[in-house]
Protein backbone atom coordinates (compact mmCIF):
# COMPACT_ATOMS: atom_id res chain seq x y z
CA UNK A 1 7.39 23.91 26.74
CA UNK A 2 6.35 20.80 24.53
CA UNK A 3 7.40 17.82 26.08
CA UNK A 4 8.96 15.25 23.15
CA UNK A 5 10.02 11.43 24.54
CA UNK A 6 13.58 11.13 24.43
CA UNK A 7 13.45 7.21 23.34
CA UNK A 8 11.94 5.38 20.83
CA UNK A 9 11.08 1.94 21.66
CA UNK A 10 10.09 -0.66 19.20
CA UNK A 11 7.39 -3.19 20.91
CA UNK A 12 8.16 -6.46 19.44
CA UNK A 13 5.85 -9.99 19.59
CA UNK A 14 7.32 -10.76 23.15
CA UNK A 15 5.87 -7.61 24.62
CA UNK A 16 2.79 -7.28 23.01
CA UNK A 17 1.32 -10.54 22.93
CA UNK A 18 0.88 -11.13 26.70
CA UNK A 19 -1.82 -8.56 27.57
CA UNK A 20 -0.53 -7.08 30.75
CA UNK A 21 2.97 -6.01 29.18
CA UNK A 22 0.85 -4.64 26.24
CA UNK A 23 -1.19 -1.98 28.16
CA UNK A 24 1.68 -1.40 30.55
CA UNK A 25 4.35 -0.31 27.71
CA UNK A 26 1.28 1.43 26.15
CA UNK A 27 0.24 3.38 29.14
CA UNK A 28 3.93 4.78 29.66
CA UNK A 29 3.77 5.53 26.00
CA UNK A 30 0.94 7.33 26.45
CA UNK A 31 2.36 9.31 29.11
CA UNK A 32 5.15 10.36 27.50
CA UNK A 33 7.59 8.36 28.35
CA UNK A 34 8.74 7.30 25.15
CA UNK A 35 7.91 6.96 21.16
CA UNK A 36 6.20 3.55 20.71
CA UNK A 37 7.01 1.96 17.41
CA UNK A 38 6.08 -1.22 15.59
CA UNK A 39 5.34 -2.64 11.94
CA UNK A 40 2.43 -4.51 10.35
CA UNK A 41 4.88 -7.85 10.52
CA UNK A 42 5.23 -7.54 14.26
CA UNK A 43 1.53 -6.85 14.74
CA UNK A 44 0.67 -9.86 12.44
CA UNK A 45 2.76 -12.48 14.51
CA UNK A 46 1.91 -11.62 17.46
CA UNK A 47 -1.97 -12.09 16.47
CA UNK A 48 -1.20 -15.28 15.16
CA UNK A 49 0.28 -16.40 18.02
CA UNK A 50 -2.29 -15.28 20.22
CA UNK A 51 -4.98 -16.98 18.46
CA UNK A 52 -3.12 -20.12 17.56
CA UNK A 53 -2.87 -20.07 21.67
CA UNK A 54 -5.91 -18.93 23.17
CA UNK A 55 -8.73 -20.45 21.08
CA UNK A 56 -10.94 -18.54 23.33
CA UNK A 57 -10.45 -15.63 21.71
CA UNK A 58 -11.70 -14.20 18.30
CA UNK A 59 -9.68 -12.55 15.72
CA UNK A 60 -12.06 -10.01 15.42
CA UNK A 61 -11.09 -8.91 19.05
CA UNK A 62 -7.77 -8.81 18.55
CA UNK A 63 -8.22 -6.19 14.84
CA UNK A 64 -9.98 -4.19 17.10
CA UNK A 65 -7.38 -4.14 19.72
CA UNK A 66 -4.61 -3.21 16.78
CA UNK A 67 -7.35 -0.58 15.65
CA UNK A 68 -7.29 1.18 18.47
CA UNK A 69 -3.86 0.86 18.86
CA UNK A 70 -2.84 2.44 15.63
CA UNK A 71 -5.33 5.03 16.12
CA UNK A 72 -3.65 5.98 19.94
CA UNK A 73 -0.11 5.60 18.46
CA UNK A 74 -0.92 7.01 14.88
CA UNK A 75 2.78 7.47 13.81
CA UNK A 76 3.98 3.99 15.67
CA UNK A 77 3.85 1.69 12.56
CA UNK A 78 7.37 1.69 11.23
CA UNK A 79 7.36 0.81 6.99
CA UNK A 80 10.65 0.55 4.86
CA UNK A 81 12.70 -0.92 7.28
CA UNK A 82 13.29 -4.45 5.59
CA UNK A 83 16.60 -3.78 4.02
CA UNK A 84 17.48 -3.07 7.67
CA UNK A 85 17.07 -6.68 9.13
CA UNK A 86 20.36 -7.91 8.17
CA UNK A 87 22.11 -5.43 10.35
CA UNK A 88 20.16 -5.80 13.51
């Protein structure tokens, strides 16, 4: 039998910025657990909050992190969903 998640979980800035939360939610994910699901606007603040925060790190780093990211998850990154904002 295929195994499909039940839930779909959209990671927002507060859970992918800090690092630990980020692989955590990813690794369930990855197991299974549930459908991970962000946008481009998500994935651009929390980069830009990162790097306005830890000057230590490049921003080439963090691309590569979203890189692989979109290439684990290739059907995470939610489009059209604007209009929706409003009702949220």
């Amino acid at each position: 039998m295929i195994h499909s998640p039940r839930y779909t979980v959209v990671l927002d800035v507060c859970v992918l910025y800090p690092a630990p939360i980020r692989d955590i939610l990813l690794s369930l994910a990855a197991e299974g657990l549930f459908k991970a699901k962000w946008s481009d606007m998500i994935q651009v603040e929390w980069l830009r909050n990162l790097l306005k925060n830890r000057t230590d790190l490049k921003k080439e780093q963090l691309n590569q992190t979203v890189n692989t990211m979109n290439l684990a998850f290739p059907d995470a990154n939610v489009e059209n969903f604007k209009e929706l904002i409003p009702s949220l």
